[in-house]
Protein backbone atom coordinates (compact mmCIF):
# COMPACT_ATOMS: atom_id res chain seq x y z
CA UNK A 1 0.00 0.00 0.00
CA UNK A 2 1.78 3.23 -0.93
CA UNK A 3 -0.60 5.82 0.78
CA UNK A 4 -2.49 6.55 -2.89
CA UNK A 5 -6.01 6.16 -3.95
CA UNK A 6 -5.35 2.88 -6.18
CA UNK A 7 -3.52 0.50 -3.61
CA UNK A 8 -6.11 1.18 -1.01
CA UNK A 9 -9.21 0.66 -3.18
CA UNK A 10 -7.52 -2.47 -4.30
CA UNK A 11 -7.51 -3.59 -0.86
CA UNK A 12 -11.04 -2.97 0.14
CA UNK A 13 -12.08 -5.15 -3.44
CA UNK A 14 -10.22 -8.21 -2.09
CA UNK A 15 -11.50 -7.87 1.40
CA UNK A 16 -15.17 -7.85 -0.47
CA UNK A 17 -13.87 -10.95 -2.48
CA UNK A 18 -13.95 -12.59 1.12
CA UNK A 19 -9.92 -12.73 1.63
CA UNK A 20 -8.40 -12.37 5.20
CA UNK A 21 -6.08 -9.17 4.32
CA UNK A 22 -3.06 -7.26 5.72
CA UNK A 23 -2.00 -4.08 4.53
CA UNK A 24 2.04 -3.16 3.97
CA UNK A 25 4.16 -0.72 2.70
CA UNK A 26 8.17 -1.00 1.79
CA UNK A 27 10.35 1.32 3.03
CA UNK A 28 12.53 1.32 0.19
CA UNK A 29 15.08 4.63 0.87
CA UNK A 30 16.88 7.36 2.77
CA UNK A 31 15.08 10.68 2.62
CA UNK A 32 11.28 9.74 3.62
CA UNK A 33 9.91 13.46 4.29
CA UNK A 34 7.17 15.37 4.35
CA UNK A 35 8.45 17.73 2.17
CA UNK A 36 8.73 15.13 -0.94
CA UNK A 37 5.53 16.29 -2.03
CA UNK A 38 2.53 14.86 -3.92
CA UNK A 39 4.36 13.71 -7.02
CA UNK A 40 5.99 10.75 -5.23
CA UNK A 41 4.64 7.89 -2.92
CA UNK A 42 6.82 6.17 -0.09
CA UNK A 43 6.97 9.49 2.22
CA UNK A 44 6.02 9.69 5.42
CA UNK A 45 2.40 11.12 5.24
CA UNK A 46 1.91 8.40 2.72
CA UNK A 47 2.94 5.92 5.34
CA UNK A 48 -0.13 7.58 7.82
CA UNK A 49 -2.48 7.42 5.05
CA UNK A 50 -1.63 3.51 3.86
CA UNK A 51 -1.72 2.87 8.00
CA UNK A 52 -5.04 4.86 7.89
CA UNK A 53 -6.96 2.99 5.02
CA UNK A 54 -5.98 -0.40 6.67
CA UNK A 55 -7.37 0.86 9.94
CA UNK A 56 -10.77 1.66 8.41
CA UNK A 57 -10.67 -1.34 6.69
CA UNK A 58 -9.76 -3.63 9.96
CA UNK A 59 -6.45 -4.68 8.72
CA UNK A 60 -3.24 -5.24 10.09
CA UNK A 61 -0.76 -3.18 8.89
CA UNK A 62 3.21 -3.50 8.60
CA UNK A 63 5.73 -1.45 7.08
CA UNK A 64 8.62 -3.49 5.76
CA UNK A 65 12.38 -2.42 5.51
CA UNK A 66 13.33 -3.37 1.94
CA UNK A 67 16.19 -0.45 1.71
CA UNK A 68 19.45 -2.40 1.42
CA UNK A 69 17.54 -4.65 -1.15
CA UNK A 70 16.42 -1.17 -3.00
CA UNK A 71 19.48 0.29 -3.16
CA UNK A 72 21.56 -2.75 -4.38
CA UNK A 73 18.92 -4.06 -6.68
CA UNK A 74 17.43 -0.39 -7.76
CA UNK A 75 19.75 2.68 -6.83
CA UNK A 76 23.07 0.99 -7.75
CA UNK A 77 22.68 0.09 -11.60
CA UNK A 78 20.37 3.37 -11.81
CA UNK A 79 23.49 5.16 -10.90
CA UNK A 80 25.49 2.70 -12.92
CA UNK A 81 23.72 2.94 -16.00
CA UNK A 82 23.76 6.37 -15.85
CA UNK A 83 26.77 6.68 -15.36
CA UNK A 84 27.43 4.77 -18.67
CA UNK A 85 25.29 6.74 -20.57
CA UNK A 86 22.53 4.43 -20.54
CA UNK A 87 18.97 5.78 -19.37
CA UNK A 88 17.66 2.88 -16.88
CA UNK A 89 14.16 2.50 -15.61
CA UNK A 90 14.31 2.23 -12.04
CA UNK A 91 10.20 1.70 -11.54
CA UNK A 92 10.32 -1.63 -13.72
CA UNK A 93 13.32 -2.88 -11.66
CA UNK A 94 11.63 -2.28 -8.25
CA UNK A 95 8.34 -3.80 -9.48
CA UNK A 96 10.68 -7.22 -10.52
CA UNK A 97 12.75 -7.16 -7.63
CA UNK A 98 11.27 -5.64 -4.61
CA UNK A 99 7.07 -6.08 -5.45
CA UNK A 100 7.02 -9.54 -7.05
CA UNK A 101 10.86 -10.58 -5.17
CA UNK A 102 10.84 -9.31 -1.88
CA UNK A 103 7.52 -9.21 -1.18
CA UNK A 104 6.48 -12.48 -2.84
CA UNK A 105 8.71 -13.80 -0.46
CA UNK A 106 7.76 -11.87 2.68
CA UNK A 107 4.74 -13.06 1.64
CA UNK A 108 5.26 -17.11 1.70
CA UNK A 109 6.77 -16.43 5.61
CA UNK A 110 3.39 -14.61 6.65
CA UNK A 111 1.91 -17.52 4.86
CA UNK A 112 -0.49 -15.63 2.49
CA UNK A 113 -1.33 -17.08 -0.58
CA UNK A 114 -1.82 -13.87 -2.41
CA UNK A 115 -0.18 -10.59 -3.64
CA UNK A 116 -2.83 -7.77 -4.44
CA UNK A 117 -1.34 -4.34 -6.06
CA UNK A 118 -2.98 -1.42 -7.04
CA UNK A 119 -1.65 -1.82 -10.71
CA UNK A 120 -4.33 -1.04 -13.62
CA UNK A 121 -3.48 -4.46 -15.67
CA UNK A 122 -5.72 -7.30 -16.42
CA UNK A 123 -4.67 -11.46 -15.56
CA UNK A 124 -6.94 -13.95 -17.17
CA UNK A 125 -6.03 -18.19 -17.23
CA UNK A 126 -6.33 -20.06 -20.69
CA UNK A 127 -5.87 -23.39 -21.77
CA UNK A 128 -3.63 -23.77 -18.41
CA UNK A 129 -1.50 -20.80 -18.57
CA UNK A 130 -1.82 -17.25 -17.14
CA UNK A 131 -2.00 -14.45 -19.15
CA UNK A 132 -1.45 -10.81 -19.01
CA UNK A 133 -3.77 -8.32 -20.62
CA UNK A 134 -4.09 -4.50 -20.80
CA UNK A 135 -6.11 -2.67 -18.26
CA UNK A 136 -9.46 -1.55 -19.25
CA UNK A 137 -8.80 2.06 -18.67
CA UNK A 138 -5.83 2.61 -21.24
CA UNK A 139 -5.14 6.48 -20.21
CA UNK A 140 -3.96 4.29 -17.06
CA UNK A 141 -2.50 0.63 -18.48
CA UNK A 142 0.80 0.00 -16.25
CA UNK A 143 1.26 -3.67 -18.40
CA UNK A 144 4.41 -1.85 -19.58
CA UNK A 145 6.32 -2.03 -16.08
CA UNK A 146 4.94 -5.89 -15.33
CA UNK A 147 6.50 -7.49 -18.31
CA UNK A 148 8.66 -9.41 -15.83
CA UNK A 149 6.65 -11.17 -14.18
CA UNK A 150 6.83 -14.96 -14.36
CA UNK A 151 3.75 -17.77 -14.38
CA UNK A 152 4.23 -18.53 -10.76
CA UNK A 153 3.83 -14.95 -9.83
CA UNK A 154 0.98 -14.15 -12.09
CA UNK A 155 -0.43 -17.69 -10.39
CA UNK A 156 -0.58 -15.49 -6.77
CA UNK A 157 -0.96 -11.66 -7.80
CA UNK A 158 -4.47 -9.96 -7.89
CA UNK A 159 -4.96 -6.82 -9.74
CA UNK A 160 -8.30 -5.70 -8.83
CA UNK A 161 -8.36 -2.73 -10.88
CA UNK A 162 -7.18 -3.88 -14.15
CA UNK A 163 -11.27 -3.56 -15.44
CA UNK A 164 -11.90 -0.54 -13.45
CA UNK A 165 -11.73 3.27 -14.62
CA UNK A 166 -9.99 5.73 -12.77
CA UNK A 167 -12.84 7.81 -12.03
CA UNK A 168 -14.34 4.55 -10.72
CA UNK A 169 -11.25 3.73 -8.41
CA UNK A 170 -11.95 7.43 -6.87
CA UNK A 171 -15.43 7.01 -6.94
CA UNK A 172 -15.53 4.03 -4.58
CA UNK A 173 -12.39 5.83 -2.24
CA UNK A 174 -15.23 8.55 -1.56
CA UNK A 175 -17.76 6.68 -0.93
CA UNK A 176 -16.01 4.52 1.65
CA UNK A 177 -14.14 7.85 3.23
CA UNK A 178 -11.08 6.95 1.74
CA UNK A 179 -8.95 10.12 3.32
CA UNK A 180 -6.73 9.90 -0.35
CA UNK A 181 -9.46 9.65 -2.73
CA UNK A 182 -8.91 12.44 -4.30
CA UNK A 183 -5.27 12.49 -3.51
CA UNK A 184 -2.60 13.39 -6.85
CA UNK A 185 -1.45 9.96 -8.10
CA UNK A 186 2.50 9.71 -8.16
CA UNK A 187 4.49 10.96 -11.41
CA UNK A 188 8.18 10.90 -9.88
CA UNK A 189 10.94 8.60 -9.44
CA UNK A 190 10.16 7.72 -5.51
CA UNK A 191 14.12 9.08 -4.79
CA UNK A 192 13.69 11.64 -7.31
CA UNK A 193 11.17 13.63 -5.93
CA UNK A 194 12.42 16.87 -7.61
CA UNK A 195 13.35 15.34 -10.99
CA UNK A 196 17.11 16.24 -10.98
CA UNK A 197 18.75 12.59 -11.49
CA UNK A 198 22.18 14.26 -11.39
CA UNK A 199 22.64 15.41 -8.04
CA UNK A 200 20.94 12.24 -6.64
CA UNK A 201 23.69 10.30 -8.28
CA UNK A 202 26.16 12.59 -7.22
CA UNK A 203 24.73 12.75 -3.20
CA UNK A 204 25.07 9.20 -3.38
CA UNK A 205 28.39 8.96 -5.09
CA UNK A 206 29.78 11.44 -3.89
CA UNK A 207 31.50 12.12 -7.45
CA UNK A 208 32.59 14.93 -9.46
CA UNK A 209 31.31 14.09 -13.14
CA UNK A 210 34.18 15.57 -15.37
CA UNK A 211 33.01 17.70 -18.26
CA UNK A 212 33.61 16.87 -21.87
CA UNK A 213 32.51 17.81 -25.71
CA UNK A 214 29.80 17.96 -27.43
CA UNK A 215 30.52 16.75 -30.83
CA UNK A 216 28.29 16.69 -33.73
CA UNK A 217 26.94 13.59 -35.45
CA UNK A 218 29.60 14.12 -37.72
CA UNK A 219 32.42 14.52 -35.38
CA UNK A 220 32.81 18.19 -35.25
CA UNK A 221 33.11 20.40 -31.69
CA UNK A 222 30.34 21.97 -30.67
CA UNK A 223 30.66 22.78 -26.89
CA UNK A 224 31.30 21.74 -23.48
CA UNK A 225 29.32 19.23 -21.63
CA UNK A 226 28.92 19.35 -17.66
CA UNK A 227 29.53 15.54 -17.56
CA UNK A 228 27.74 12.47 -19.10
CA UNK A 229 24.87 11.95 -16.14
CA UNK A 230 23.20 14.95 -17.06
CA UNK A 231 22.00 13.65 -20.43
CA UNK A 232 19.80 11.12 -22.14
CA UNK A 233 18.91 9.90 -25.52
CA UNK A 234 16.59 12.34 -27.24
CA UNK A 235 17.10 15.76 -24.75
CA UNK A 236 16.83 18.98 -26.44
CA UNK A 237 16.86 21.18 -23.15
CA UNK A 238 19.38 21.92 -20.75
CA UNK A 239 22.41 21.47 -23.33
CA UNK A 240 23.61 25.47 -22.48
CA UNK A 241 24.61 25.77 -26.48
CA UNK A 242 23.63 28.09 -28.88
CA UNK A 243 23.66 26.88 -32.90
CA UNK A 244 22.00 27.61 -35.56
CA UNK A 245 19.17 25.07 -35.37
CA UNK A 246 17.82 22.92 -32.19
CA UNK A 247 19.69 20.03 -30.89
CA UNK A 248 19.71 16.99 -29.71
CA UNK A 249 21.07 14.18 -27.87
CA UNK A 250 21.92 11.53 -30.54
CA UNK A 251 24.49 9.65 -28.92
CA UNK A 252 26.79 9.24 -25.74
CA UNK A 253 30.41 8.12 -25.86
CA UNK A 254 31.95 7.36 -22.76
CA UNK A 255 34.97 5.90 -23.56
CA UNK A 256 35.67 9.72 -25.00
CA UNK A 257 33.93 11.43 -22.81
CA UNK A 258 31.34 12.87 -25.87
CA UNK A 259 27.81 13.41 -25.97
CA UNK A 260 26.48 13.59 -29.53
CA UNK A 261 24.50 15.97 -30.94
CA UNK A 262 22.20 15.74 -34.15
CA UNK A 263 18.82 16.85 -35.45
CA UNK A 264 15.38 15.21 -34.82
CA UNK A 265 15.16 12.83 -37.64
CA UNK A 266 19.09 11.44 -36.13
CA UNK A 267 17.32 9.70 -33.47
CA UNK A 268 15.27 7.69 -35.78
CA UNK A 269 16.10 4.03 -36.05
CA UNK A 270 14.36 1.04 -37.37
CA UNK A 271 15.77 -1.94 -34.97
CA UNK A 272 16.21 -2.61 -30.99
CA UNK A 273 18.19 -5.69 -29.85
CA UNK A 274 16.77 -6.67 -26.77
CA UNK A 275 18.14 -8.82 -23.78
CA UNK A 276 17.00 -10.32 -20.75
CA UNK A 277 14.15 -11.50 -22.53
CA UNK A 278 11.01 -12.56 -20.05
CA UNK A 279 8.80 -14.50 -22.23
CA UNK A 280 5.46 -14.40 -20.16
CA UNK A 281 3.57 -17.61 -20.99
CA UNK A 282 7.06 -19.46 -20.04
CA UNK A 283 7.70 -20.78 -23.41
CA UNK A 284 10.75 -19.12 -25.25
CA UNK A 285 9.47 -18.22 -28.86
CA UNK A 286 12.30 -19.49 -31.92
CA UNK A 287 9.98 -18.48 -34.63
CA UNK A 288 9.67 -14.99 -35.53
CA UNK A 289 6.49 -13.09 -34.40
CA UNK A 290 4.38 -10.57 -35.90
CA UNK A 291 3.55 -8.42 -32.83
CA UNK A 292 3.30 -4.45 -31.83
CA UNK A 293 5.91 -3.24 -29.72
CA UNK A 294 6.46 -0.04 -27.12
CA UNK A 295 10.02 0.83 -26.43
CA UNK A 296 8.75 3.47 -23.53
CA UNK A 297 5.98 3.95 -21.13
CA UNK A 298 4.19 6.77 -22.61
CA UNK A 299 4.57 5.77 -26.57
CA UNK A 300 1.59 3.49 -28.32
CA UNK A 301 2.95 0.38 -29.42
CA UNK A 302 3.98 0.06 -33.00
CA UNK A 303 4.28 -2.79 -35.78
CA UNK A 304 7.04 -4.97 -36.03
CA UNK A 305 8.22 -7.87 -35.97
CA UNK A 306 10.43 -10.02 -33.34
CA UNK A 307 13.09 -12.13 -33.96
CA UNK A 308 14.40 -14.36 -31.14
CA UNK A 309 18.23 -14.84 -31.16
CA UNK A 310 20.10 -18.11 -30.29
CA UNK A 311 21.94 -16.52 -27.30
CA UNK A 312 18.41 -15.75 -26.04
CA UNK A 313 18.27 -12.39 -26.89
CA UNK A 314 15.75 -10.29 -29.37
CA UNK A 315 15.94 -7.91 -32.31
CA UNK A 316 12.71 -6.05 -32.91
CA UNK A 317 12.66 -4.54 -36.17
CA UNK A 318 9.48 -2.31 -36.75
CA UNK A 319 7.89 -1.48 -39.49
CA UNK A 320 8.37 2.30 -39.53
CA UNK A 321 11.38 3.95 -37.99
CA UNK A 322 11.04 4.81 -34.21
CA UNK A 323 12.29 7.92 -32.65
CA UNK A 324 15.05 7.90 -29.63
CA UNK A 325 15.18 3.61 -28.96
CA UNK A 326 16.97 4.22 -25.68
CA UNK A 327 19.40 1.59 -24.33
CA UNK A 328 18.43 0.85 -20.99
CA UNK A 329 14.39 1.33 -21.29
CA UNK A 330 12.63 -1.90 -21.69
CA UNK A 331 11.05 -3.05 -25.26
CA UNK A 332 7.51 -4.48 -24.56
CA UNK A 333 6.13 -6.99 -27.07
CA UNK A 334 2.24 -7.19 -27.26
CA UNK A 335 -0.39 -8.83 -29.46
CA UNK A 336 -3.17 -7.62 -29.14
CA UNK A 337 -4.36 -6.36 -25.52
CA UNK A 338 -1.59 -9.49 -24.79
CA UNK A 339 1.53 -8.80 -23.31
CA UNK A 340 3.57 -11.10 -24.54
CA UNK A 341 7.05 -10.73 -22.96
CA UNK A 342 9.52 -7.67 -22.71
CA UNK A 343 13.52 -6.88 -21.96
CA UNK A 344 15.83 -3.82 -21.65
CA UNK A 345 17.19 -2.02 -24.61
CA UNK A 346 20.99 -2.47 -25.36
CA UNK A 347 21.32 -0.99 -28.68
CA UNK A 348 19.01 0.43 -31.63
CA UNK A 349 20.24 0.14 -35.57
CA UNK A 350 18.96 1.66 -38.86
C-alpha cells in the first residue's frame, strides 16, 4: 500500500472478495519526508495514510524495511547505468525485484497465498497458462512495467483494478471515506522527488562528473558538456549551447567522454536488440512473431516484428522507424491487448 487512492481501493475489493487481508508498505530509501511532495509515494504522510486505510478497513498493517535490497537491486545500476550513458528505468526494476521478489517472499513467511497491487493491468487463465492483458482504462495501463513477471507470480498476484476506470477507483475511495481519494497519483521517481537525477547520483556517489565535448553527429566540436549523467537519448533542453538550429542528444560516448548531438530525424532508427528477454507464458518463442511493440511507457505500441536470437536475446525490427530507442528502457512486445514478454534495450540500428 503506498498511501495513494489505487492501492487502497484495491484492498477494500479483495476484502469484499472474502480474503483475510493485511496491509504493507516497503520502506525502500533514505530521505522519507514530508516535504517530498505529492508527485511521489513512499513518504512519510503516505505511510499515515496507507496505515489509515488499513485501519478503516480492519487490517493489520506492517511497514517493511526493503532499503538495502532497493538500493543494491534499484539505486546501484540506476546510478550505474547512468553513469554509462545508458537511461535505466528504475520503476520496472523495483516492481521485478522488490514487489514480485521481496515481497512475494515476505509473503510465503506470513503464509499468504496472495499478492494484491494497485496496478491497472488485467490477468486472465487459458488453456492452463496465465495471461497478461491491458487494463481496461488505457489512459492508465501500467502492463508496460509488469512485463517481468513470471507464471508462478501471475499464479498469486491480484490486480483488482485492471477492469476498473480511474474515475471509478476514486469514486468508490469517496464513498467509503477513503482520506486519499482524491489524492494526486504519483508521477516521480520515488528518490527523485524533484526530478534532478544528477545530483541524486552525485549525493550518493559522492562524485565529481568531469566535463567533456559535445561533438556533432559528424564529429565536429560543438561545446562543453557538464559531464555524461546529465544527459539522455533524445534531450533537447538543458544542453547550455547556442547553434544555428535545435539540438539533440543523438548519442553518448563514454569511452571519450562525448555526448552527440544531431537533429530530430538522427534519433530515428528502425531496430532494438533486446536482452533479458522474459517470455510471459514461459515458453521461449524461436519463430519470428508478428507483434506491436512499445520501447517506452508513454509511446503506443507500434508494428514490427520479433526475432528471437540463439543466445536468447531479441531484435525487434518495426515497421516504420522509431524515434530515440533508448538503451536501458525496456522493449515491450504485445499482441493484441496481450503482453507477450519484454527486456531492456541495449542498442538500436537503422
Amino acid at each position: 500500500m503506498s498511501g495513494g487512492v489505487d492501492s487502497s481501493v484495491a484492498a477494500l475489493l479483495t476484502k469484499k472478495m472474502g480474503y483475510d487481508c493485511l496491509g504493507c508498505t516497503m520502506k525502500l530509501y533514505e530521505g522519507e519526508t514530508e516535504n517530498a511532495g505529492s508527485k511521489t509515494c513512499c513518504s512519510l504522510s503516505d505511510v499515515e495514510d496507507a496505515r489509515s486505510v488499513a485501519y478503516r478497513l480492519g487490517m493489520p498493517y506492517y511497514v517493511f524495511n526493503f532499503k538495502d535490497d532497493f538500493y543494491n537491486k534499484v539505486i546501484r545500476k540506476f546510478i550505474g547505468c547512468y553513469e554509462k550513458g545508458i537511461t535505466p528505468n528504475p520503476c520496472i526494476d523495483c516492481n521485478r525485484y522488490m514487489k514480485f521478489q521481496k515481497l512475494f517472499d515476505r509473503a510465503e513467511l506470513l503464509e499468504c497465498e496472495k499478492i494484491v497491487t494497485g496496478h491497472y493491468a488485467r490477468i486472465e487463465k487459458k488453456n492452463g497458462k496465465f495471461i497478461l492483458k491491458k487494463a481496461l482504462d488505457l489512459s492508465k495501463d501500467q502492463s508496460y512495467v509488469l512485463y517481468s513477471l513470471t507464471q508462478e507470480q501471475l499464479s498469486k498476484l491480484i490486480l483488482p483494478l485492471g477492469e476498473l476506470e480511474k474515475t471509478q477507483v476514486r469514486d468508490i475511495a469517496e464513498k467509503n471515506g477513503f482520506l486519499n481519494a482524491h489524492k494526486p497519483d504519483s508521477q516521480d521517481i520515488c528518490f527523485v522527488p524533484n526530478g534532478d537525477y544528477a545530483k541524486v547520483i552525485c549525493d550518493y556517489t559522492g562524485k565529481t562528473y568531469s566535463q567533456g565535448n559535445f561533438k556533432s553527429v559528424d564529429g565536429k566540436f560543438l561545446g562543453t558538456h557538464k559531464g555524461i549523467i546529465h544527459y539522455t537519448l533524445g534531450q533537447r533542453k538543458g544542453l547550455g549551447i547556442s547553434y544555428e538550429k535545435t539540438l539533440y542528444v543523438c548519442g553518448i560516448t563514454t569511452e571519450k567522454n562525448e555526448v552527440i548531438l544531431g537533429s530530430n530525424e538522427d534519433l530515428f532508427s528502425c531496430e532494438a536488440v533486446v536482452e533479458n528477454f522474459n517470455w510471459i507464458s514461459g515458453e521461449i518463442s524461436t519463430e519470428p512473431i508478428r507483434c506491436c511493440a512499445k520501447v517506452r511507457y508513454r509511446q503506443k505500441e507500434q508494428p514490427a516484428t520479433a526475432y528471437p536470437l540463439d543466445d536468447g536475446k531479441v531484435k525487434i525490427v518495426f515497421d516504420a522507424p522509431q524515434r530515440a530507442i533508448t538503451a536501458g528502457q525496456s522493449a515491450v512486445l504485445y499482441d493484441g491487448d496481450i503482453v507477450l514478454g519484454g527486456g531492456e534495450i541495449i542498442k538500436a540500428t537503422d
